[in-house]
PDB file of N, CA and C in Angstrom:
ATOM      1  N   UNK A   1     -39.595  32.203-155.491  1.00  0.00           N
ATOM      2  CA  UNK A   1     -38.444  31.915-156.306  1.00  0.00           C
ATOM      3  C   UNK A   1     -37.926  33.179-156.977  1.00  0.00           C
ATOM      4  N   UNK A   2     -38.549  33.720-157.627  1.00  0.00           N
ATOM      5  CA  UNK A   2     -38.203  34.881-158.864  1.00  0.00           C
ATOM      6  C   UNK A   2     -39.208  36.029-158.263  1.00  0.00           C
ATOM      7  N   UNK A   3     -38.877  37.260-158.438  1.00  0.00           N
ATOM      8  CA  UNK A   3     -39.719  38.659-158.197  1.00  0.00           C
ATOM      9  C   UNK A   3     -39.742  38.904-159.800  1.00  0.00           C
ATOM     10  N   UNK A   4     -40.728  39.047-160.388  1.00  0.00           N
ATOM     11  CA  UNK A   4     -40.692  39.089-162.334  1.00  0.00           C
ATOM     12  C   UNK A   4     -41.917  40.549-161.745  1.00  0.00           C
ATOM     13  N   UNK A   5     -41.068  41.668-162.779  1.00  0.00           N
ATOM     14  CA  UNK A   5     -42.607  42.931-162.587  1.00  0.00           C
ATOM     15  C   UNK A   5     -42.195  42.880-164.322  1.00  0.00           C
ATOM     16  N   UNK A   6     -43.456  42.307-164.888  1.00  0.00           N
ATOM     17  CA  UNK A   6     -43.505  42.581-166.084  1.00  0.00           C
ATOM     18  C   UNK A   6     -43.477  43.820-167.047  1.00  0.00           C
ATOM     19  N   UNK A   7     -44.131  44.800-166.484  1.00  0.00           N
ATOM     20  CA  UNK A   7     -44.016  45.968-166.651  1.00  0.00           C
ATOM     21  C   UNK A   7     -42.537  46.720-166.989  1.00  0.00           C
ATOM     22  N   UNK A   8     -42.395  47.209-168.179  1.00  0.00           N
ATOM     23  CA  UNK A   8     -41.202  48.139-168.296  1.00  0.00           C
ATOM     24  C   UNK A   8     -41.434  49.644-167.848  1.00  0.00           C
ATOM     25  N   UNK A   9     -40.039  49.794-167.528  1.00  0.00           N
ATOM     26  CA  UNK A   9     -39.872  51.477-167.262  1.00  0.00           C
ATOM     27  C   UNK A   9     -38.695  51.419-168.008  1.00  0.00           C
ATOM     28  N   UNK A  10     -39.420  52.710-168.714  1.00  0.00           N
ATOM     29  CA  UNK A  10     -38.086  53.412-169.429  1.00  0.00           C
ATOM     30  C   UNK A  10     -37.892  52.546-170.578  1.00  0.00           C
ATOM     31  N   UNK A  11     -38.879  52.103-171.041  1.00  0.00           N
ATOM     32  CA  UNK A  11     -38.490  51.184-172.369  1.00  0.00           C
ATOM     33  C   UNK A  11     -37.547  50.114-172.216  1.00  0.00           C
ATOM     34  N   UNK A  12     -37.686  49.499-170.869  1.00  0.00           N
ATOM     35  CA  UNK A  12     -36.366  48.730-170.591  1.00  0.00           C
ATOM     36  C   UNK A  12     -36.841  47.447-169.970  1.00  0.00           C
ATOM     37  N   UNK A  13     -36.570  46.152-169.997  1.00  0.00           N
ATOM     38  CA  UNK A  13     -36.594  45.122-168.918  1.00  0.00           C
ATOM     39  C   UNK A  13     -36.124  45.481-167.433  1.00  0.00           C
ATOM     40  N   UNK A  14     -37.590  45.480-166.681  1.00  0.00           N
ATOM     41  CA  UNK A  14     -37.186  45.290-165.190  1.00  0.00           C
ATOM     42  C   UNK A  14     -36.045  43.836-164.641  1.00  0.00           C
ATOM     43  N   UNK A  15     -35.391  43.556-163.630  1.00  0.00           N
ATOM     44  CA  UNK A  15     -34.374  43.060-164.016  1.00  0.00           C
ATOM     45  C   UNK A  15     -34.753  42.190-162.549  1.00  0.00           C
ATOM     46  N   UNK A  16     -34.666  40.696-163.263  1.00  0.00           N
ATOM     47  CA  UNK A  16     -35.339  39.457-162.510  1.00  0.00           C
ATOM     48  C   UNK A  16     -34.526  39.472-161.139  1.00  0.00           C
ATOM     49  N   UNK A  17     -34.873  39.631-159.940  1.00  0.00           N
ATOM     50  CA  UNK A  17     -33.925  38.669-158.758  1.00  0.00           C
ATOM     51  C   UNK A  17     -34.753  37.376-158.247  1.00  0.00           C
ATOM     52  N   UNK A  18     -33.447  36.991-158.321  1.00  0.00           N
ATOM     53  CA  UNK A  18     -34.162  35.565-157.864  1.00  0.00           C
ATOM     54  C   UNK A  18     -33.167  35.056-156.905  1.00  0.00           C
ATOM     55  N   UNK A  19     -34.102  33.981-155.955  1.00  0.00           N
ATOM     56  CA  UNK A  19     -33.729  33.905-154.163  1.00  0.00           C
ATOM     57  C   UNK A  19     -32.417  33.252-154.011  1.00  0.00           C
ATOM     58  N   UNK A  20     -31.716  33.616-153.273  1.00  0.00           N
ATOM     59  CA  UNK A  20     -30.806  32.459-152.417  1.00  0.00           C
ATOM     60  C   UNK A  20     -30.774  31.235-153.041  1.00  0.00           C
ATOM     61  N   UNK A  21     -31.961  30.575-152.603  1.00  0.00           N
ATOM     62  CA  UNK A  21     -32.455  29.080-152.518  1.00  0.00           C
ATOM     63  C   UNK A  21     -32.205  28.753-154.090  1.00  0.00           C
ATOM     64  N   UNK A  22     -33.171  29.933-154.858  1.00  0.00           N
ATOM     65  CA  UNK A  22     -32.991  28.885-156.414  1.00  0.00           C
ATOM     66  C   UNK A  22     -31.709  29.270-157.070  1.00  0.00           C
ATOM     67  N   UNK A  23     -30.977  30.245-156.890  1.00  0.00           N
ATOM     68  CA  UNK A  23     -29.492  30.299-156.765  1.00  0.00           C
ATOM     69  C   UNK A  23     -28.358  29.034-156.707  1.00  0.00           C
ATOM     70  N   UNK A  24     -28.593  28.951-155.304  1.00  0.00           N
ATOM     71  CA  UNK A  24     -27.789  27.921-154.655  1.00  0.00           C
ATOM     72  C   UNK A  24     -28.454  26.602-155.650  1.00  0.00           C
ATOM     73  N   UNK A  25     -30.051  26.270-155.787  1.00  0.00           N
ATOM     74  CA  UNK A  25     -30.210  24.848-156.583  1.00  0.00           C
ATOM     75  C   UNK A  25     -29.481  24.891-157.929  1.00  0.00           C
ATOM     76  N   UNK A  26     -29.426  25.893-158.656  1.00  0.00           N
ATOM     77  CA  UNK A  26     -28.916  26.237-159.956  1.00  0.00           C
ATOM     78  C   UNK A  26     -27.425  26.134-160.209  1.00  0.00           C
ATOM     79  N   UNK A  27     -26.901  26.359-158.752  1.00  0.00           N
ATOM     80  CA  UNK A  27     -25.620  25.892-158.896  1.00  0.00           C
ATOM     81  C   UNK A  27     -25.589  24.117-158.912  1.00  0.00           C
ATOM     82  N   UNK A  28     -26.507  23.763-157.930  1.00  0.00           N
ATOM     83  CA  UNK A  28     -26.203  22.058-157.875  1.00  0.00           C
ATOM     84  C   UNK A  28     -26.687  21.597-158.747  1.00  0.00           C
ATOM     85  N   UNK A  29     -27.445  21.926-159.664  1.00  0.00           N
ATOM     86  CA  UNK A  29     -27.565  21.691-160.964  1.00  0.00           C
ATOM     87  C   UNK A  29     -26.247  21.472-161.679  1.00  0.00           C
ATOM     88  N   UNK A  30     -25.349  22.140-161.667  1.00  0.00           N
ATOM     89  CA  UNK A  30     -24.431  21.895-162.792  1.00  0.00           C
ATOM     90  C   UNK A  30     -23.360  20.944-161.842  1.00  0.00           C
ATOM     91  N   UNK A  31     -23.050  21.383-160.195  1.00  0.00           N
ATOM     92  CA  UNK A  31     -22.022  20.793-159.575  1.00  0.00           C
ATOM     93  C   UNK A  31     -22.453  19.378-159.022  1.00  0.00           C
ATOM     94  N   UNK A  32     -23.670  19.112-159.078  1.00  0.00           N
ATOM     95  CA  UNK A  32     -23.348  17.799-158.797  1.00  0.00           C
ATOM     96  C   UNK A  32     -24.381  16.931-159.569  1.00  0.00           C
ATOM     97  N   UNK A  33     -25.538  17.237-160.208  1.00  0.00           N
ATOM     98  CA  UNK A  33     -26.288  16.455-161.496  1.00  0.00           C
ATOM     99  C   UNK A  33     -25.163  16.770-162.814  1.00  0.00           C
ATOM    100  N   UNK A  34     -24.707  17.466-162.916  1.00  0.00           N
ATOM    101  CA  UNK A  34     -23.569  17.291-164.334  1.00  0.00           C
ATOM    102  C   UNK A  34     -24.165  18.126-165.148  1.00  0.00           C
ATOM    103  N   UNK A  35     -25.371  18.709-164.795  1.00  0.00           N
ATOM    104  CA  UNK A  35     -25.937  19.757-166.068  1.00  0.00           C
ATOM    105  C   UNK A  35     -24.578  20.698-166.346  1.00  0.00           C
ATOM    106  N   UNK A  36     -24.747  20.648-167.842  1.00  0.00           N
ATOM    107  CA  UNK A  36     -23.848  21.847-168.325  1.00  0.00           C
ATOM    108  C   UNK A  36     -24.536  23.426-168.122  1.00  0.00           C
ATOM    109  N   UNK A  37     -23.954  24.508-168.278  1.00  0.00           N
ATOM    110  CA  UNK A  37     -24.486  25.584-167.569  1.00  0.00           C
ATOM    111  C   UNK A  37     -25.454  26.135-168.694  1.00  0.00           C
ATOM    112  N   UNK A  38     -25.207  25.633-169.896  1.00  0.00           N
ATOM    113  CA  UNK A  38     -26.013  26.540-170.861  1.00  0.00           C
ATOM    114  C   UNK A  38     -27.462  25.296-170.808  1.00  0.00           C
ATOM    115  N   UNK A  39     -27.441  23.759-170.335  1.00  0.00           N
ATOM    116  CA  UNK A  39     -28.440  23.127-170.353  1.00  0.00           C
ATOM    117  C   UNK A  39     -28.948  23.585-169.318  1.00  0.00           C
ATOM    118  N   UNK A  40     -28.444  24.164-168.056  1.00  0.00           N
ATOM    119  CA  UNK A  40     -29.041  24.263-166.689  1.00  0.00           C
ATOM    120  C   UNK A  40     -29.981  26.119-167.256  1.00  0.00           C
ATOM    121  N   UNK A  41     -29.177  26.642-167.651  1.00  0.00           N
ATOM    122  CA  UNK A  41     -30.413  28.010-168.097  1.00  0.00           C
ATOM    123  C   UNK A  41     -31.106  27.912-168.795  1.00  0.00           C
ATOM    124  N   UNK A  42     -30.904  26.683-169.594  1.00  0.00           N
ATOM    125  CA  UNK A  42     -32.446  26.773-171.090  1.00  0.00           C
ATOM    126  C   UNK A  42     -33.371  26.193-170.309  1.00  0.00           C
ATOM    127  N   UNK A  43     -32.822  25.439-168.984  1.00  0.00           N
ATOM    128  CA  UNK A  43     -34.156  25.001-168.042  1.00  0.00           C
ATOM    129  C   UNK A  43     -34.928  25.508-167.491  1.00  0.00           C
ATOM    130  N   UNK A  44     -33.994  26.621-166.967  1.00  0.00           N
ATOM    131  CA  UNK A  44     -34.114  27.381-165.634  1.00  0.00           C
ATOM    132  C   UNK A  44     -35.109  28.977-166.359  1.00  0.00           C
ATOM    133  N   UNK A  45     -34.408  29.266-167.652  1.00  0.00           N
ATOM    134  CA  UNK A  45     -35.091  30.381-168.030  1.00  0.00           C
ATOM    135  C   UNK A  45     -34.426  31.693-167.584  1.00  0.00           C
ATOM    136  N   UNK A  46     -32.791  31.759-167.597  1.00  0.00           N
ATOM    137  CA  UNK A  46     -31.934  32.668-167.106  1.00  0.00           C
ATOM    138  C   UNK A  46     -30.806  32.272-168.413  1.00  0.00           C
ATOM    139  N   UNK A  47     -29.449  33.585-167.917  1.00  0.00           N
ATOM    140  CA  UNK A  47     -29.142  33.226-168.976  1.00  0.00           C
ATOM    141  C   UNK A  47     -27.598  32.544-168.348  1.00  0.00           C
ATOM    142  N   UNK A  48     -26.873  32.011-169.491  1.00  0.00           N
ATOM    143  CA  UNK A  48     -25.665  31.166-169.079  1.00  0.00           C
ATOM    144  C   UNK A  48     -24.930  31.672-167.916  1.00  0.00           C
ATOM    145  N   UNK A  49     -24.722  33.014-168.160  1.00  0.00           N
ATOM    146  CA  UNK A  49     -23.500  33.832-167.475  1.00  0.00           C
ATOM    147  C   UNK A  49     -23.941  34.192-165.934  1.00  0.00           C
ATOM    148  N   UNK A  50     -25.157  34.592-165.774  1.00  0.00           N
ATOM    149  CA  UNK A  50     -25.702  33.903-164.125  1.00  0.00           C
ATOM    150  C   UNK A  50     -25.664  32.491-163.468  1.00  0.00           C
ATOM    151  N   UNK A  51     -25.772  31.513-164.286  1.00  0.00           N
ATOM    152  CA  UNK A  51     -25.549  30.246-163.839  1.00  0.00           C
ATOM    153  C   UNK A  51     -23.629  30.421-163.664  1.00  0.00           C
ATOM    154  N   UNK A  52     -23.208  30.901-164.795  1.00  0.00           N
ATOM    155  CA  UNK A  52     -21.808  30.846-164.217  1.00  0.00           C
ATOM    156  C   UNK A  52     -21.207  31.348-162.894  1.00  0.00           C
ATOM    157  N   UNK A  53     -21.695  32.209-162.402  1.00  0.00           N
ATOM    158  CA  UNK A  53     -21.618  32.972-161.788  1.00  0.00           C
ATOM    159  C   UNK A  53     -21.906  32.644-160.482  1.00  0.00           C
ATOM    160  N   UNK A  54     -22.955  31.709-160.512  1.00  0.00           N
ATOM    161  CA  UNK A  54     -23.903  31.004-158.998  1.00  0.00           C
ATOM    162  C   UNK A  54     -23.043  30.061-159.036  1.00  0.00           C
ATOM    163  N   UNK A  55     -22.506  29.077-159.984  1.00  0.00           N
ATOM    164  CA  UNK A  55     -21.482  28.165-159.812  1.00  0.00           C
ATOM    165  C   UNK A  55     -20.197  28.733-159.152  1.00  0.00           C
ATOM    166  N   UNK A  56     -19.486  29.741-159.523  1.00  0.00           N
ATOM    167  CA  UNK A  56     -18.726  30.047-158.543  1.00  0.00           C
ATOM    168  C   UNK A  56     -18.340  30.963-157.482  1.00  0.00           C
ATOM    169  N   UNK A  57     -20.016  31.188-157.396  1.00  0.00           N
ATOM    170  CA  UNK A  57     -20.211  31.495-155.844  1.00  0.00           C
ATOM    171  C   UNK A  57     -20.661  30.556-154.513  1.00  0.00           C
ATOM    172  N   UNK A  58     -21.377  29.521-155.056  1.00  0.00           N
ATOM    173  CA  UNK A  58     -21.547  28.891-154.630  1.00  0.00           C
ATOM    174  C   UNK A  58     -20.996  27.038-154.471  1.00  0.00           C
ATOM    175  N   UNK A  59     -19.845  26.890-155.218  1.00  0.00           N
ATOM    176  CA  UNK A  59     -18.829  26.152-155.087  1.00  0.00           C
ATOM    177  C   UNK A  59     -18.571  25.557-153.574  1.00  0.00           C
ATOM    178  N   UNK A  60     -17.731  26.702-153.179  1.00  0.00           N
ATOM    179  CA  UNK A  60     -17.494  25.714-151.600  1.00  0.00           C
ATOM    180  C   UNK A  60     -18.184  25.488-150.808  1.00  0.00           C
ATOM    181  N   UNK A  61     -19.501  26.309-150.802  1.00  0.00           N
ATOM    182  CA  UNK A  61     -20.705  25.953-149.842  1.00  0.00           C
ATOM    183  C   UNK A  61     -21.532  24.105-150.524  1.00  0.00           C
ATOM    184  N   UNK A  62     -21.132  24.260-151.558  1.00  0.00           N
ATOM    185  CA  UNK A  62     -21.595  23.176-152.119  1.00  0.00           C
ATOM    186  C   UNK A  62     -20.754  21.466-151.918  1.00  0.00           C
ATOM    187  N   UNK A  63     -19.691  21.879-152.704  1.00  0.00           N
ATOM    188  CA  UNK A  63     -18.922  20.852-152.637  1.00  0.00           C
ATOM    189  C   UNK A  63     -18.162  20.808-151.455  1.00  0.00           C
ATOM    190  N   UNK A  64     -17.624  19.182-150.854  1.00  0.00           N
ATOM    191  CA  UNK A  64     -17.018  19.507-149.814  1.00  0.00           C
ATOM    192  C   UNK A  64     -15.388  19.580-150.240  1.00  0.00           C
ATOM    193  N   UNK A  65     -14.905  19.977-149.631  1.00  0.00           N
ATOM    194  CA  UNK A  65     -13.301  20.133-149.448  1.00  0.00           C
ATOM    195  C   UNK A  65     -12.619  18.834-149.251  1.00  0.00           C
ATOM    196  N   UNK A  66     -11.548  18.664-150.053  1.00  0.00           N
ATOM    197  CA  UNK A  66     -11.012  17.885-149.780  1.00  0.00           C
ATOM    198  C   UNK A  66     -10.152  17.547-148.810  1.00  0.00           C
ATOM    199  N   UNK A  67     -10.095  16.586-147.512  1.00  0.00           N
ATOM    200  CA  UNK A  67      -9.276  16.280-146.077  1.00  0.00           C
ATOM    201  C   UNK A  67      -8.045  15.931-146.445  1.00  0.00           C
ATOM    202  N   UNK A  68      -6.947  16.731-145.445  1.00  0.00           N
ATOM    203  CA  UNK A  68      -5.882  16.543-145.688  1.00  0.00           C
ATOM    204  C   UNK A  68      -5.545  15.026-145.001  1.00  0.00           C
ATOM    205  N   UNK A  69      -4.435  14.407-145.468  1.00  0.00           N
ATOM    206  CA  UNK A  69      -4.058  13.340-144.904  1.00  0.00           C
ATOM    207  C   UNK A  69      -3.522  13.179-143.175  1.00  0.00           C
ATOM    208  N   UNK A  70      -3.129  11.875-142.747  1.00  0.00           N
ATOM    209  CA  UNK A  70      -2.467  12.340-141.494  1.00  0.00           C
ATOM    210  C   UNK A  70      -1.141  13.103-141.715  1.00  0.00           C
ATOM    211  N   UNK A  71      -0.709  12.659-142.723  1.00  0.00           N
ATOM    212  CA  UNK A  71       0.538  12.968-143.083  1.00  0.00           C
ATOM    213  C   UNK A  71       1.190  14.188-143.075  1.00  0.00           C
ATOM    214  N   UNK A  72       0.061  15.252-144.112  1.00  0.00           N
ATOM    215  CA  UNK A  72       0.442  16.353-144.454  1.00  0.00           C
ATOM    216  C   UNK A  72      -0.009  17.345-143.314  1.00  0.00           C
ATOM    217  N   UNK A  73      -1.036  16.858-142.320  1.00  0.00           N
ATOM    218  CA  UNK A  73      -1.288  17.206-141.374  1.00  0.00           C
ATOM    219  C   UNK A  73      -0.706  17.575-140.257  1.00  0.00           C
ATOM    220  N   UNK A  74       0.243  16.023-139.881  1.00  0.00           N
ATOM    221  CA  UNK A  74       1.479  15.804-139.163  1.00  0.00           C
ATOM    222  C   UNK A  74       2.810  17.231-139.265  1.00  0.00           C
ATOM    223  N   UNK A  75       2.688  17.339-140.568  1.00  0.00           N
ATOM    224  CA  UNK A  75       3.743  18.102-141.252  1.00  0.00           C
ATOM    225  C   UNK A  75       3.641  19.589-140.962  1.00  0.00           C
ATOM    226  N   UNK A  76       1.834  20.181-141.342  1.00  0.00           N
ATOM    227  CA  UNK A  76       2.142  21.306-141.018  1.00  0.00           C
ATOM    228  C   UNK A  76       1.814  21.550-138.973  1.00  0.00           C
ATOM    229  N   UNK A  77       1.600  20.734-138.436  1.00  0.00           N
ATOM    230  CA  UNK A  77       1.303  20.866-136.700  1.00  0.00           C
ATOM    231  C   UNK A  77       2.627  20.931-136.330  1.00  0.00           C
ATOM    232  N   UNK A  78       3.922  20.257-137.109  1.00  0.00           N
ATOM    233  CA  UNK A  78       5.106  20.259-136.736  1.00  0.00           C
ATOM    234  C   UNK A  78       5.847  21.072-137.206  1.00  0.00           C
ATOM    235  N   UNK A  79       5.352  21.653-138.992  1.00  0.00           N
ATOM    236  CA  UNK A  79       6.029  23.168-138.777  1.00  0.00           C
ATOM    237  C   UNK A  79       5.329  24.368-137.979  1.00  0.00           C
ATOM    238  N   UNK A  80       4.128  24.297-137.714  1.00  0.00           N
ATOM    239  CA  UNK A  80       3.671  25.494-136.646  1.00  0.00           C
ATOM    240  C   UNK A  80       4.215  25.017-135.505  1.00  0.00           C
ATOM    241  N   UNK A  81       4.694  24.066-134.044  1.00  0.00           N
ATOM    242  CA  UNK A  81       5.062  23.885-133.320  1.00  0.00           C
ATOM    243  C   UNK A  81       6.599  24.133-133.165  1.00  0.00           C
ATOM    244  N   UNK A  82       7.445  24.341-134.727  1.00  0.00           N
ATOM    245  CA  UNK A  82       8.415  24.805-134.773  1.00  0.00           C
ATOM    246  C   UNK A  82       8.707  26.239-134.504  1.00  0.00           C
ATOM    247  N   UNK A  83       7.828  27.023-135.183  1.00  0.00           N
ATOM    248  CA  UNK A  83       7.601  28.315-135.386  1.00  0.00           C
ATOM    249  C   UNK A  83       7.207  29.211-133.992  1.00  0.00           C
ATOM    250  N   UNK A  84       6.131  28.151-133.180  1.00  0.00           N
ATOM    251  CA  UNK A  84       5.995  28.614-131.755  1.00  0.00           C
ATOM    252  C   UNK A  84       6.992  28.319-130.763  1.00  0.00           C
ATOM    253  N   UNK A  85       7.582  27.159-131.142  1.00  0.00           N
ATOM    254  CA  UNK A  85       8.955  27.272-130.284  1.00  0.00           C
ATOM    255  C   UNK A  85       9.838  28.774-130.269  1.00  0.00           C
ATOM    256  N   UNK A  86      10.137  28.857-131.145  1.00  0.00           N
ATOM    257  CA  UNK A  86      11.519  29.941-131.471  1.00  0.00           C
ATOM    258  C   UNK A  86      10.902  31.178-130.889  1.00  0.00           C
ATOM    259  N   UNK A  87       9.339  31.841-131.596  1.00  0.00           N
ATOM    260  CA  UNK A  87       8.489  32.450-130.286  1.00  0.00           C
ATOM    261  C   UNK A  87       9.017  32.585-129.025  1.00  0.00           C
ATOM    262  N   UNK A  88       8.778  31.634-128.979  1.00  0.00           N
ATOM    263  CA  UNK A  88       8.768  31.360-126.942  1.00  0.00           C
ATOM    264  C   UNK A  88      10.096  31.713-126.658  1.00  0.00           C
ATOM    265  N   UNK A  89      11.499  31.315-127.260  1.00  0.00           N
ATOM    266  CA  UNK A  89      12.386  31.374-126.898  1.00  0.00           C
ATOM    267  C   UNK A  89      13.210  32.977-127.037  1.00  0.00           C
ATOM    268  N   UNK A  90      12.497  33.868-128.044  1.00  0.00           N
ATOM    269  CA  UNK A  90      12.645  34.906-128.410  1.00  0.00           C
ATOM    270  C   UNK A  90      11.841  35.717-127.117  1.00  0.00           C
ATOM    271  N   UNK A  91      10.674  35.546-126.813  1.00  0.00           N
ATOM    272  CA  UNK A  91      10.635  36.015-125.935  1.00  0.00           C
ATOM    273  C   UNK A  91      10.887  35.703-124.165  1.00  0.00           C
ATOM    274  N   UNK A  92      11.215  34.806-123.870  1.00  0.00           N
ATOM    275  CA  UNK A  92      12.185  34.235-123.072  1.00  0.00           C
ATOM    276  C   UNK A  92      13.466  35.371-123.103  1.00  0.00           C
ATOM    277  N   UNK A  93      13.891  35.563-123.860  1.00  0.00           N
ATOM    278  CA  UNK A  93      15.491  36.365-123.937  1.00  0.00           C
ATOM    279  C   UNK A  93      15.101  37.794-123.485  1.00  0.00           C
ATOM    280  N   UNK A  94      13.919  37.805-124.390  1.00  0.00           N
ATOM    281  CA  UNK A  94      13.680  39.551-124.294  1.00  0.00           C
ATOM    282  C   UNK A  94      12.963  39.832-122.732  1.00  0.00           C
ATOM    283  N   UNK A  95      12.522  38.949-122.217  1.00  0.00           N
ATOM    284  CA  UNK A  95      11.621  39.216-121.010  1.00  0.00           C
ATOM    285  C   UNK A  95      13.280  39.482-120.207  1.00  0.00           C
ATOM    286  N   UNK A  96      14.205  38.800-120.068  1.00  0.00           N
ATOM    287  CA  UNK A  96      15.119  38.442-119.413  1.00  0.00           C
ATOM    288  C   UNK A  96      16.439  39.546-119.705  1.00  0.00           C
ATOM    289  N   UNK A  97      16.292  40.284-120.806  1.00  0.00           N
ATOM    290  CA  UNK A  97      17.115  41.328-120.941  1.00  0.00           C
ATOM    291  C   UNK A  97      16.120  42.663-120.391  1.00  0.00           C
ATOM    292  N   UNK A  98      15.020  42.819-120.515  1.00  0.00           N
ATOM    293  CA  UNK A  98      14.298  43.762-119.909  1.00  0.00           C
ATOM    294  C   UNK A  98      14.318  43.456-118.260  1.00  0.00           C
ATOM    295  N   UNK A  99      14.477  42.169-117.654  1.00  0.00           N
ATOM    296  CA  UNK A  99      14.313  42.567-116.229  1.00  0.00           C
ATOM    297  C   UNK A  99      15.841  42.997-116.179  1.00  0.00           C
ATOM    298  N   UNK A 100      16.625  42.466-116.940  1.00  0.00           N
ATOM    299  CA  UNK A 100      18.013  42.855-116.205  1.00  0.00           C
ATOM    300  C   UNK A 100      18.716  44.132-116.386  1.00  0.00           C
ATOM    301  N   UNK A 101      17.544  44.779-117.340  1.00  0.00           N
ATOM    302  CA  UNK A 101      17.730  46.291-117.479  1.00  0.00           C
ATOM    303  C   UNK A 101      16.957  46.756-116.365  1.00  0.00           C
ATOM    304  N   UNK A 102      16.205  46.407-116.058  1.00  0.00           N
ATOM    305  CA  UNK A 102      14.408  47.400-114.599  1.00  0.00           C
ATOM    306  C   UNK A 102      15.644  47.504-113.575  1.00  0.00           C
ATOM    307  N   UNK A 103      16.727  46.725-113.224  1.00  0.00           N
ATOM    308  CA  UNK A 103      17.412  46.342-112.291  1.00  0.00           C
ATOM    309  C   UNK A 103      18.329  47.314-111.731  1.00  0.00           C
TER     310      UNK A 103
END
C-alpha cells in the first residue's frame, strides 16, 4: 500500500508514496460511498488535498459517463455525414479540374 521510511534526512519528513490501487480506493471512497474528503483522510491517514487530488484524477476512470440519447446521437452522425458530404464534393471538383489541367 504505502512505502513509509521513517527515518529523516535532512531534518525533514521522507515523503509517503502510496500505490495506484490505494489511490484509486481513496478516490471511491469519496465518489461513490459519499465519504467527504476530509472524513476519507482522517481515515486513511493522508492529508485532505491528496484525496482531492485522487478524486480528480481519478473521476472518469471511476464514474461512468453519461450515454448520449438516440436523439442527440442522430444529430451529431447527421451533422458529421453533412460535413463528409461537402468533402467529397470538394474533392470531386478538384480531382476534375486537375485532370482537365494534366490534359
Amino acid at each position: 500500500m504505502t512505502e513509509i521510511n521513517p527515518e529523516r534526512q535532512n531534518g525533514k519528513k521522507q515523503r509517503i508514496r502510496y500505490s495506484g490501487e490505494y489511490r484509486m480506493n481513496a478516490a471511491k471512497m469519496v465518489l461513490i460511498d459519499g465519504f467527504s474528503t476530509g472524513r476519507a483522510a482522517a481515515s486513511l491517514g493522508c492529508t485532505q488535498e491528496s484525496i482531492r487530488t485522487w478524486v480528480r484524477k481519478y473521476r472518469s476512470r471511476i464514474l461512468p459517463k453519461p450515454q448520449m440519447t438516440v436523439e442527440e446521437e442522430n444529430r451529431l452522425l447527421k451533422k458529421e455525414n453533412s460535413r463528409l458530404q461537402m468533402e467529397l464534393e470538394f474533392l470531386k471538383k478538384a480531382a476534375a479540374y486537375f485532370a482537365k489541367e494534366s490534359k
